[in-house]
Protein backbone atom coordinates (compact mmCIF):
# COMPACT_ATOMS: atom_id res chain seq x y z
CA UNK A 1 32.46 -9.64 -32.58
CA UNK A 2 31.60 -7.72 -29.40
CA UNK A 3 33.29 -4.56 -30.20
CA UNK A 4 31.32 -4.24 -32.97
CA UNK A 5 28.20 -4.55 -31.22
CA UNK A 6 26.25 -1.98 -28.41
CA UNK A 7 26.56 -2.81 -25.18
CA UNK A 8 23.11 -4.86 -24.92
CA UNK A 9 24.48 -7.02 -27.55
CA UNK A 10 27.25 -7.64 -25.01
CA UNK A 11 24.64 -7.96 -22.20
CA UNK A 12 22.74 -10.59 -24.24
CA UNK A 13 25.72 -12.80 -25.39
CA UNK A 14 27.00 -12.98 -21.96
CA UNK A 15 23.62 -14.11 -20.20
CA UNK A 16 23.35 -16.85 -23.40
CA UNK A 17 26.51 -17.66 -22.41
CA UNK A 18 26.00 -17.75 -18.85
CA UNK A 19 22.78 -19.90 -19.43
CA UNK A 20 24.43 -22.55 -21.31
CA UNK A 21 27.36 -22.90 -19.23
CA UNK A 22 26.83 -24.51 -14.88
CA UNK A 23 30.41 -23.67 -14.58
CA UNK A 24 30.95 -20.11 -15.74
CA UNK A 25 30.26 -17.49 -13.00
CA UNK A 26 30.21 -13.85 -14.05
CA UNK A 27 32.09 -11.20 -11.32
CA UNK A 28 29.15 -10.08 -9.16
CA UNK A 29 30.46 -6.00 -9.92
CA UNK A 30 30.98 -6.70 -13.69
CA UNK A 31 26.63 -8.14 -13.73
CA UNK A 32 25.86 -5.30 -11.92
CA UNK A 33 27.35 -2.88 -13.94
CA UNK A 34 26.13 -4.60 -17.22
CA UNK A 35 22.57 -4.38 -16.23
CA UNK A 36 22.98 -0.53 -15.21
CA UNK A 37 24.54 -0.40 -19.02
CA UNK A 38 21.53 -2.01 -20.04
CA UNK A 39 19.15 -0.14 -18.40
CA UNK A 40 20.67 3.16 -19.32
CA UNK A 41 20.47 2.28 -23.06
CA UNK A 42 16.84 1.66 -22.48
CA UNK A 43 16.22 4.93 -21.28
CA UNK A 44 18.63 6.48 -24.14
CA UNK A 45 16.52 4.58 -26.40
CA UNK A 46 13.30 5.85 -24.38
CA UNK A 47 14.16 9.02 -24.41
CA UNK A 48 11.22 10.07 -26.73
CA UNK A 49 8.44 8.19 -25.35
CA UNK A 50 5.32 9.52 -25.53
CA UNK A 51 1.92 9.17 -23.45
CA UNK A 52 -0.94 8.43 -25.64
CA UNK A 53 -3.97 8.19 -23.47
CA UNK A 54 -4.83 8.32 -19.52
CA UNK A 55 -8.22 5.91 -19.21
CA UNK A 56 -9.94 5.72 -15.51
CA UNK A 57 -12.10 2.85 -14.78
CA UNK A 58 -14.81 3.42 -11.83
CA UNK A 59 -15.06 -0.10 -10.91
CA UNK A 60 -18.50 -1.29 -8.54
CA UNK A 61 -18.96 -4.78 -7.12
CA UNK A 62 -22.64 -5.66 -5.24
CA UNK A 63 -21.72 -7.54 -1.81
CA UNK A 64 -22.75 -10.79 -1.36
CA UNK A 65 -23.08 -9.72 2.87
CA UNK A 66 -22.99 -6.13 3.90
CA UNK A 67 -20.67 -5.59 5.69
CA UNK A 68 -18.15 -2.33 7.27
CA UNK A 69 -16.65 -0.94 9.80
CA UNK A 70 -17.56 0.49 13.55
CA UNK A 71 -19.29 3.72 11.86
CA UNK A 72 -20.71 2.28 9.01
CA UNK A 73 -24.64 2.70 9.64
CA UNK A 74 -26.09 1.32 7.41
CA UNK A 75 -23.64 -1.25 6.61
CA UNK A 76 -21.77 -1.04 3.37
CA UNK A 77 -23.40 -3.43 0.50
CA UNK A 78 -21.31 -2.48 -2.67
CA UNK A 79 -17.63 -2.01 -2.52
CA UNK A 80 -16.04 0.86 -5.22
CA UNK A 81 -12.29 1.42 -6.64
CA UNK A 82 -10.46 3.60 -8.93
CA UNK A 83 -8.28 2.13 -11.76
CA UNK A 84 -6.19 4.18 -13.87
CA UNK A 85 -4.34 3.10 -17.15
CA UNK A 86 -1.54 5.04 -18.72
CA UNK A 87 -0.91 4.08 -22.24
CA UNK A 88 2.82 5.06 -24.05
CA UNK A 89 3.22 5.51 -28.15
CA UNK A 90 5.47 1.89 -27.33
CA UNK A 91 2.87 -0.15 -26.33
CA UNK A 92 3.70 -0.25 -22.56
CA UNK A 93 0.92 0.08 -20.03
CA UNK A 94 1.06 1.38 -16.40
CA UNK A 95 -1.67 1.20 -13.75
CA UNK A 96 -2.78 2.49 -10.32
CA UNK A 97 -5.50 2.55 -8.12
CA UNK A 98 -7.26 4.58 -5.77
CA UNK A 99 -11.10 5.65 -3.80
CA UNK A 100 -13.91 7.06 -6.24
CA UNK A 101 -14.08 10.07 -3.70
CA UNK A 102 -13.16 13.44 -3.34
CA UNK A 103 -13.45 14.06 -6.94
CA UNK A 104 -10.37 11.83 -7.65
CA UNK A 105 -11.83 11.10 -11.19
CA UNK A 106 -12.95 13.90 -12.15
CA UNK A 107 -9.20 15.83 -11.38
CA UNK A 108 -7.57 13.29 -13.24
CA UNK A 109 -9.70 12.66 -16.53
CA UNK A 110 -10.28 16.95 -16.74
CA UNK A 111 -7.39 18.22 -15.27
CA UNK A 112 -4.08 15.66 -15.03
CA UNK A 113 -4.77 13.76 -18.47
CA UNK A 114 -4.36 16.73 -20.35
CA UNK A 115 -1.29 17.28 -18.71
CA UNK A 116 0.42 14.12 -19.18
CA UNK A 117 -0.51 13.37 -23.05
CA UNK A 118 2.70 13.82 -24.89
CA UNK A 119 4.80 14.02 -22.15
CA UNK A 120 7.69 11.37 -21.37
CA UNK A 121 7.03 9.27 -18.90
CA UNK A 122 10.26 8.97 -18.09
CA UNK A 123 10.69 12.77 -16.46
CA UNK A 124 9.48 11.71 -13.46
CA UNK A 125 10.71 14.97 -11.04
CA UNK A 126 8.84 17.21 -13.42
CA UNK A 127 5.35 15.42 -14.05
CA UNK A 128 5.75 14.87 -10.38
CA UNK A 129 5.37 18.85 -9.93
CA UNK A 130 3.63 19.02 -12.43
CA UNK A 131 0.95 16.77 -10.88
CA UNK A 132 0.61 18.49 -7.12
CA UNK A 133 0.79 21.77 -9.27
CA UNK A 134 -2.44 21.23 -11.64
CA UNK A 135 -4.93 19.95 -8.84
CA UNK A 136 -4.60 22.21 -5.72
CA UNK A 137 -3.13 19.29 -3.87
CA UNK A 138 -5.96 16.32 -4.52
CA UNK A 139 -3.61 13.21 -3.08
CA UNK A 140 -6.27 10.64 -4.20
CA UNK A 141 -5.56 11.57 -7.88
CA UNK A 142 -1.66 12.03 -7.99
CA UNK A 143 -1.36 8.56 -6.31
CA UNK A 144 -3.21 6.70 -8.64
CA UNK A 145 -1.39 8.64 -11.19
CA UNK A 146 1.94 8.25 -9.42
CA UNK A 147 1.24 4.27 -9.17
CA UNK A 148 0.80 4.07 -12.88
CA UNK A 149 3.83 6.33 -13.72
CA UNK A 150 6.21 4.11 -11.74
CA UNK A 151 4.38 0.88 -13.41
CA UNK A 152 5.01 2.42 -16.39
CA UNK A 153 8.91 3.42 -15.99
CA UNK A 154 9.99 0.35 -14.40
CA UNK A 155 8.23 -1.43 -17.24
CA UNK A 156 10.47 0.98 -19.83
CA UNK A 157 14.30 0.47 -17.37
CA UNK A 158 13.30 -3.01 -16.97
CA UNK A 159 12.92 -2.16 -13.18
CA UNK A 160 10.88 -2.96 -9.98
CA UNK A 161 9.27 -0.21 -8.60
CA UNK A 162 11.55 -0.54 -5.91
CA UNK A 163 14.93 -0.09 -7.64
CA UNK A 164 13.99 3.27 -9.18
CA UNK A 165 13.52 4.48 -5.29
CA UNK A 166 17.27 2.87 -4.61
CA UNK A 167 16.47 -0.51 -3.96
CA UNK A 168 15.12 -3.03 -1.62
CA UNK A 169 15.97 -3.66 2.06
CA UNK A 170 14.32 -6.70 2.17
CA UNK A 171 12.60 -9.27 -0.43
CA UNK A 172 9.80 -10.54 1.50
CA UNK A 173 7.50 -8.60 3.73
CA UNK A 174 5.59 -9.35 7.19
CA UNK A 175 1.76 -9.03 6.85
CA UNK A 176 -0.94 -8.75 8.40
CA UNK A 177 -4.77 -9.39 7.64
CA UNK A 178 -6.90 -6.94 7.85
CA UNK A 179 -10.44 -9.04 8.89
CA UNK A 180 -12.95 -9.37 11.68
CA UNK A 181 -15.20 -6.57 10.17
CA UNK A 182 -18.79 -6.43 11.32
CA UNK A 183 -21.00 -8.32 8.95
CA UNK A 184 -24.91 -7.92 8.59
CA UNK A 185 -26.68 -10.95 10.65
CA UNK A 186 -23.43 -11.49 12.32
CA UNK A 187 -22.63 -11.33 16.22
CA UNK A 188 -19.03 -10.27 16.85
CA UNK A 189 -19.05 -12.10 20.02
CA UNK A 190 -19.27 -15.40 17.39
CA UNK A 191 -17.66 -14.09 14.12
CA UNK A 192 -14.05 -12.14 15.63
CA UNK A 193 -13.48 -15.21 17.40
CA UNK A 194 -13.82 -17.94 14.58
CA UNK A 195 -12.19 -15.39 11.72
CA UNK A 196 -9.11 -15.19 13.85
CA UNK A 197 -8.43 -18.55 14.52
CA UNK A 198 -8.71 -19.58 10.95
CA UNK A 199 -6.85 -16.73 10.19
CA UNK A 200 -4.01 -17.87 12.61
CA UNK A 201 -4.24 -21.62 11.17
CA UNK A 202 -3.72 -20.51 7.68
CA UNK A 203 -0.41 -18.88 9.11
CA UNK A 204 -1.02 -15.40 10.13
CA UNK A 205 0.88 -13.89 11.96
CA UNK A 206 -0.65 -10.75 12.55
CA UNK A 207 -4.49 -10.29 12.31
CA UNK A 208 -6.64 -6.76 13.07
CA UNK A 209 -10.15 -6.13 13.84
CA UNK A 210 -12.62 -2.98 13.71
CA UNK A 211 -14.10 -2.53 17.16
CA UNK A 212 -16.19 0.24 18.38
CA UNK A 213 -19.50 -0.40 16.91
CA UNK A 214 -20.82 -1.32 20.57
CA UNK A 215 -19.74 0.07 24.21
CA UNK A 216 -16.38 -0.73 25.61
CA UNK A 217 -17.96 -3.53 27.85
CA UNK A 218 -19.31 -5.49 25.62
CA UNK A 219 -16.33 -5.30 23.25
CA UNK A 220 -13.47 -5.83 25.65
CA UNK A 221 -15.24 -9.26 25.80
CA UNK A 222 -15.05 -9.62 22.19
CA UNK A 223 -10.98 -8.23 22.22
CA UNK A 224 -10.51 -10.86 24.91
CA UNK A 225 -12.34 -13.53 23.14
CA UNK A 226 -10.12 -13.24 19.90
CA UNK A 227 -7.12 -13.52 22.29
CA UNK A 228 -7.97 -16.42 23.88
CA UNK A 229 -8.94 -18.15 20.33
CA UNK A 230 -5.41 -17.26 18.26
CA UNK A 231 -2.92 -17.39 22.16
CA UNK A 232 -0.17 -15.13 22.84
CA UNK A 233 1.87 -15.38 19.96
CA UNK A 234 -0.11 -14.13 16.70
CA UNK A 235 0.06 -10.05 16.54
CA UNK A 236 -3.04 -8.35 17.34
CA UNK A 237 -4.37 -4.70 16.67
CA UNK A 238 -7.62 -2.67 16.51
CA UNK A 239 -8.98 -0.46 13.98
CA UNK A 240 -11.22 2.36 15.93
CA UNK A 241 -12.51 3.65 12.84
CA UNK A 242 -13.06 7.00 14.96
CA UNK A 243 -16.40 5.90 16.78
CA UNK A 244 -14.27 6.43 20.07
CA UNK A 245 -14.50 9.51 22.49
CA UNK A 246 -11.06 10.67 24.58
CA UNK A 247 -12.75 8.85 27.12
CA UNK A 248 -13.99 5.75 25.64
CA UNK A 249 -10.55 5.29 23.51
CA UNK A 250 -8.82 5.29 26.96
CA UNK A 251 -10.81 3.00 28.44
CA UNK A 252 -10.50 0.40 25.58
CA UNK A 253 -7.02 1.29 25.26
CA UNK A 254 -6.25 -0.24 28.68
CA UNK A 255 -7.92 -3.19 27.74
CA UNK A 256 -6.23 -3.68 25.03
CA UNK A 257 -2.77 -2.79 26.77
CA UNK A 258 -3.65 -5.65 28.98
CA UNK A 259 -4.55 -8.08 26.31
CA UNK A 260 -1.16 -7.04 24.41
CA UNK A 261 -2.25 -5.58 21.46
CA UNK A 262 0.32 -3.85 19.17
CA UNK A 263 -1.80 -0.67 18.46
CA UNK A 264 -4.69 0.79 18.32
CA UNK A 265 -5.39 2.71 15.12
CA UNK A 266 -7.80 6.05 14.64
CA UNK A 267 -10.11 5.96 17.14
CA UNK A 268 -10.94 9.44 17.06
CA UNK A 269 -12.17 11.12 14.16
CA UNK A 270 -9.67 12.09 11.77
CA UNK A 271 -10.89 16.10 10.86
CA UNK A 272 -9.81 18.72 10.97
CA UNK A 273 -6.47 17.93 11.20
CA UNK A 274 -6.34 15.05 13.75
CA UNK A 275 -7.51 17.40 16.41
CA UNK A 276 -7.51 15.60 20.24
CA UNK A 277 -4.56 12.90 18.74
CA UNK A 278 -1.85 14.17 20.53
CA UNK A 279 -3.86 14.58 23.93
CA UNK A 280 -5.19 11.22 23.56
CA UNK A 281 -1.14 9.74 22.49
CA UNK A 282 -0.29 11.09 26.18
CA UNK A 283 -2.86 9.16 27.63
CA UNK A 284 -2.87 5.68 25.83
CA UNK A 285 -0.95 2.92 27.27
CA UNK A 286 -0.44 1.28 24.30
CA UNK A 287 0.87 2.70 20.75
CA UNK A 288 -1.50 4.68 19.08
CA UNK A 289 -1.59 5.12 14.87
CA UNK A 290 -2.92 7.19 12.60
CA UNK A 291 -2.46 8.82 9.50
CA UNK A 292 -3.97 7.14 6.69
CA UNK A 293 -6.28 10.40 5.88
CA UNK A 294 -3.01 12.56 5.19
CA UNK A 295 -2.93 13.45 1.31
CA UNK A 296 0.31 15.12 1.51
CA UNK A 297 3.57 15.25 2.76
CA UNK A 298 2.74 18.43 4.42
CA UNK A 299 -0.40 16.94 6.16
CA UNK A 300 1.92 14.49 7.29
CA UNK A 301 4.38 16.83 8.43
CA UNK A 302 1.75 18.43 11.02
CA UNK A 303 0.82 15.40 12.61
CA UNK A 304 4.27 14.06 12.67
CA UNK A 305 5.37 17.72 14.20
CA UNK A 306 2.45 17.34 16.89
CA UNK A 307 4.14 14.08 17.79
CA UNK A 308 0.49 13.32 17.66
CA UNK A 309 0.87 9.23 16.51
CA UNK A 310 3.44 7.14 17.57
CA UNK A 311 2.80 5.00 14.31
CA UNK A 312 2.05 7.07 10.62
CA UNK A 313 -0.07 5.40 8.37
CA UNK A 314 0.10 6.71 5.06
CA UNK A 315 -1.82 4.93 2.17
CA UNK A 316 0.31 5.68 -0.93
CA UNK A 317 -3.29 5.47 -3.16
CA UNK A 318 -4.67 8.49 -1.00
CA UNK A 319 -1.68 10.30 -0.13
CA UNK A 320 0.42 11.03 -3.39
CA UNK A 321 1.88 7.87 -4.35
CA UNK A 322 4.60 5.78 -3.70
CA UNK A 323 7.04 8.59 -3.49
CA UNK A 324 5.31 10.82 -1.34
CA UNK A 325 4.81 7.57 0.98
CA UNK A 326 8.53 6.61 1.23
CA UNK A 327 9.01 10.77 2.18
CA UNK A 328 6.65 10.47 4.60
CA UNK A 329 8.08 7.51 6.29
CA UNK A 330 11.30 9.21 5.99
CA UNK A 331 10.41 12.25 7.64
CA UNK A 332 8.53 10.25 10.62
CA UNK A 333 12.13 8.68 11.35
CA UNK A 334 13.77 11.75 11.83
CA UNK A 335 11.44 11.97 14.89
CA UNK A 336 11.42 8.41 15.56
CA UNK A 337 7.79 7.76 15.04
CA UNK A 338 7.31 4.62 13.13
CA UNK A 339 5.88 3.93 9.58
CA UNK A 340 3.57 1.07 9.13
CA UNK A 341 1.39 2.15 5.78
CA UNK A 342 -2.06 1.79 5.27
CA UNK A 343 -3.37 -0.44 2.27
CA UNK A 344 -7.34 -1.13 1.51
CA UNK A 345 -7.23 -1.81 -1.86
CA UNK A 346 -7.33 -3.76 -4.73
CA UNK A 347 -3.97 -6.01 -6.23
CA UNK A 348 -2.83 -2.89 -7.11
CA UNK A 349 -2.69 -0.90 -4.37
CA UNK A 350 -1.31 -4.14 -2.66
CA UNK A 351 1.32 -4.32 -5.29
CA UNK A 352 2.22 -0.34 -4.53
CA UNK A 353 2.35 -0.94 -0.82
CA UNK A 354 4.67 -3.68 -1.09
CA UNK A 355 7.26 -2.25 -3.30
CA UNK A 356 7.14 0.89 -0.97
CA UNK A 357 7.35 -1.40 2.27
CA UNK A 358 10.34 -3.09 1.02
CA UNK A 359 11.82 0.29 0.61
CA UNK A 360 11.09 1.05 4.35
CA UNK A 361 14.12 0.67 6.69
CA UNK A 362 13.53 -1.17 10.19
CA UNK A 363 12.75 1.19 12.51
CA UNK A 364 16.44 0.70 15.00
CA UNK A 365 19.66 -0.87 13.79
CA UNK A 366 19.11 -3.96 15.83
CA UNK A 367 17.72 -7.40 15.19
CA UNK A 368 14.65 -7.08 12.79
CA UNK A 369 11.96 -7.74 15.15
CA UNK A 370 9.70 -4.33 14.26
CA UNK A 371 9.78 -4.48 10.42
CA UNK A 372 7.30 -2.62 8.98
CA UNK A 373 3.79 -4.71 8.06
CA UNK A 374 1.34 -5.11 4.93
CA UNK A 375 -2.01 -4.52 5.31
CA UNK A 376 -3.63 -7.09 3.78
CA UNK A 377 -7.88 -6.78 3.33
CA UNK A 378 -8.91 -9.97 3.43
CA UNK A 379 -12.86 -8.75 3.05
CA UNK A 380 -14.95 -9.34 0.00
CA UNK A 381 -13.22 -7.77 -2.70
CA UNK A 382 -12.74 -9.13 -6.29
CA UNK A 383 -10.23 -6.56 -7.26
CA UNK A 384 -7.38 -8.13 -5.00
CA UNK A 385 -7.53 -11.79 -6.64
CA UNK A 386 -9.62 -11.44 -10.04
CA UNK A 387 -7.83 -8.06 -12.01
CA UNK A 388 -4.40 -10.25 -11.69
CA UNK A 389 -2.98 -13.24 -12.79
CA UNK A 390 -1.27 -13.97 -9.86
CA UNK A 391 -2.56 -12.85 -6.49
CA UNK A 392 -0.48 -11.98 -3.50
CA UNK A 393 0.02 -15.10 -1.87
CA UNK A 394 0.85 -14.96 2.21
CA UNK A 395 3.00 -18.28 2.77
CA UNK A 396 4.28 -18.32 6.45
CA UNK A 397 3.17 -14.67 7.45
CA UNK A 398 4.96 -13.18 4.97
CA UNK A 399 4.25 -12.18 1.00
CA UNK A 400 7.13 -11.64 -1.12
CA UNK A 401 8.52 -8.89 -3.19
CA UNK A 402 7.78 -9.70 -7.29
CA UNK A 403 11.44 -8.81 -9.12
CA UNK A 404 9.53 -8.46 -12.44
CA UNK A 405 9.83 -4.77 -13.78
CA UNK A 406 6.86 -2.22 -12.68
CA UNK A 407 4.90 -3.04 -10.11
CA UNK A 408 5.37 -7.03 -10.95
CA UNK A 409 1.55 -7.89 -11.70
CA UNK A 410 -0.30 -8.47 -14.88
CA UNK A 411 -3.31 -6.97 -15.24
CA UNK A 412 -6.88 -8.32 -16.91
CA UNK A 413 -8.22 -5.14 -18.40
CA UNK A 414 -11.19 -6.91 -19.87
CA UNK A 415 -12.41 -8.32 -15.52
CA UNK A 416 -11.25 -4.23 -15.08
CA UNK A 417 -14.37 -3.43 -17.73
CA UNK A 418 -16.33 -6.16 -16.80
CA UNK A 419 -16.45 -3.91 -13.12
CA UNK A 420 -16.42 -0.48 -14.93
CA UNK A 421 -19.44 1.57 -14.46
């Protein structure tokens, strides 16, 4: 009866089989290599897919606090995204996300659209070039576009994200929350303090906070204060948000080298080119990051080349995508300069960052004690729980990887156009 059938017939029969017998137990190799037969006829049987439409959503959402970061004057009191769907002649849907800036939506619904419809998703080296080629190098766009392209093809193999880029080191992945942001009518003397220790009780491992709103003296108070509330053993770093001078961003530096902080992220401003990072790397006693402005590989490359960071950030919804991401990390190995990506986004940007950071190899071959973190935003943001089904949910520090094909969320389009402006 088999040999009359395709292989997924096989495939099928086997798992029914499988599923209705505790005691059979298929040869690890032989599953394997059944579900690469499986997934290659779904790509033979793919192989004229066609892209129908490329919809962007600019989605808006009215604060309930104003709130931002240490440059943010006035404070922020509406929060934006970027949603883009990719719809196939089959039915199948990808998405992706990015920032409303830098004339991300305009370069995709005038220039990358057009490109796409008709094309087969499935050719993803030569939309890939095709992408970088059409836009004179706008990474905003491509990694929205690049998100929903890999939603889309896992979707089609019946792949994670993860497994089209090789596959998984790891199914679970560290986090830590992004919080303590200054909030209008808020002291951070009070807030920083109480944020972090509920943070830390909810189990937290890692927590970061935007400082340099105020001067170094009044804020090493505030560093010191979160450090006494959450002890020695949660994970702390700082998010400069460039408002720091050379000067200053020594001086809290040491502070925070003293109050052992993991790192302390962009405190200078980030154009042109990172200028004063490397000068400033010399001088800091404790790791510095940046990165999360690159929109290339090859901006990457020149900071990575300056030995300017000693941690890369790149945001896969700003910089190109997922793949671009996992080449930058790459490339920072080769000159041992860690890779901890940066993520401010809704559930789908979370989604891309953790397929790409279980992709990411420990930085050393020993014990797995520097694994590389998610940045979760726990601000207001209705994007990261309400567009989903199922939100990310952090259970002991850690959030795991979904197995489900594409990115492994479900969408709601109709919350998606109920934000859509």
């Amino acid at each position: 009866m088999f040999l009359q059938g395709n292989r997924r017939d096989l495939l099928r029969a086997t798992a029914g089989f499988m599923a209705g017998s505790a005691t059979f137990s298929a040869p690890t190799r032989w599953v394997a290599a059944a579900e690469q037969e499986a997934a290659e006829d779904a790509a033979a049987e793919s192989r004229d897919l066609k892209i129908t439409s490329v919809t962007t959503f600019k989605l808006l959402h009215k604060l309930k606090r104003p709130f931002g970061v240490s440059v943010s004057v006035p404070l922020s009191r509406t929060r934006s995204a970027l949603i883009v769907k990719i719809e196939t002649d089959a039915g199948l849907v990808g998405w992706g996300e990015t920032g409303p800036i830098s004339g991300a939506q305009g370069t995709i619904d005038e220039q990358l659209a057009p490109l796409l419809i008709g094309q087969n998703p499935l050719r993803h080296r030569k939309l890939w070039r095709q992408l970088w080629g059409a836009n004179f190098g706008n990474g905003l766009a491509v990694g929205a576009v690049d998100m929903a392209l890999n939603d889309l093809r896992g979707k089609v193999l019946g792949l994670p994200v993860a497994d089209l880029f090789g596959g998984r080191f790891r199914d679970r992945v560290p986090v830590y929350g992004s919080t303590m942001n200054y909030i209008d009518g808020e002291q951070p003397e009070d807030l920083y303090p109480r944020q972090a220790a509920e943070k830390a009780a909810e189990g937290f491992k890692a927590l970061k906070m935007r400082l340099g709103r105020y001067s170094v003296a009044r804020e090493a108070k505030v560093a010191k204060a979160v450090r006494d509330a959450v002890g020695p053993d949660v994970r702390l770093m700082v998010d400069g948000n460039a408002a720091y001078t050379l000067r200053s961003a020594v001086q809290m530096g040491r502070v925070l080298d003293e109050l052992n902080f993991d790192f302390f992220e962009e405190p200078l401003p980030q154009s042109p080119r990172y200028a004063g990072y490397a000068k400033l790397r010399d001088k800091l006693p404790l790791p510095l990051a940046g990165g999360e402005a690159v929109d290339s590989r090859i901006a990457a490359k020149d900071l990575i080349d300056r030995r300017a960071v000693d941690i890369i950030q790149p945001d896969a919804a700003l910089c190109g995508g997922i793949g671009e991401a996992l080449f930058i990390g790459e490339l920072a190995a080769l000159s041992g300069i860690r890779c901890i990506p940066h993520c401010w986004g809704g559930a789908i940007s979370i989604a891309a960052s953790v397929q790409l950071l279980s992709l990411l190899p420990d930085p050393h071959w020993g014990l797995p004690t520097d694994t590389p973190l998610l940045e979760l935003d726990l601000s207001e943001n209705p994007w990261r729980t309400e567009i989903v089904n199922e939100p990310f949910e952090v259970v002991d520090g850690v959030v795991s990887v979904p197995q489900t094909p594409g990115l492994g969320i479900e969408v709601n389009e109709d919350v998606i156009r109920r934000y859509a402006v």
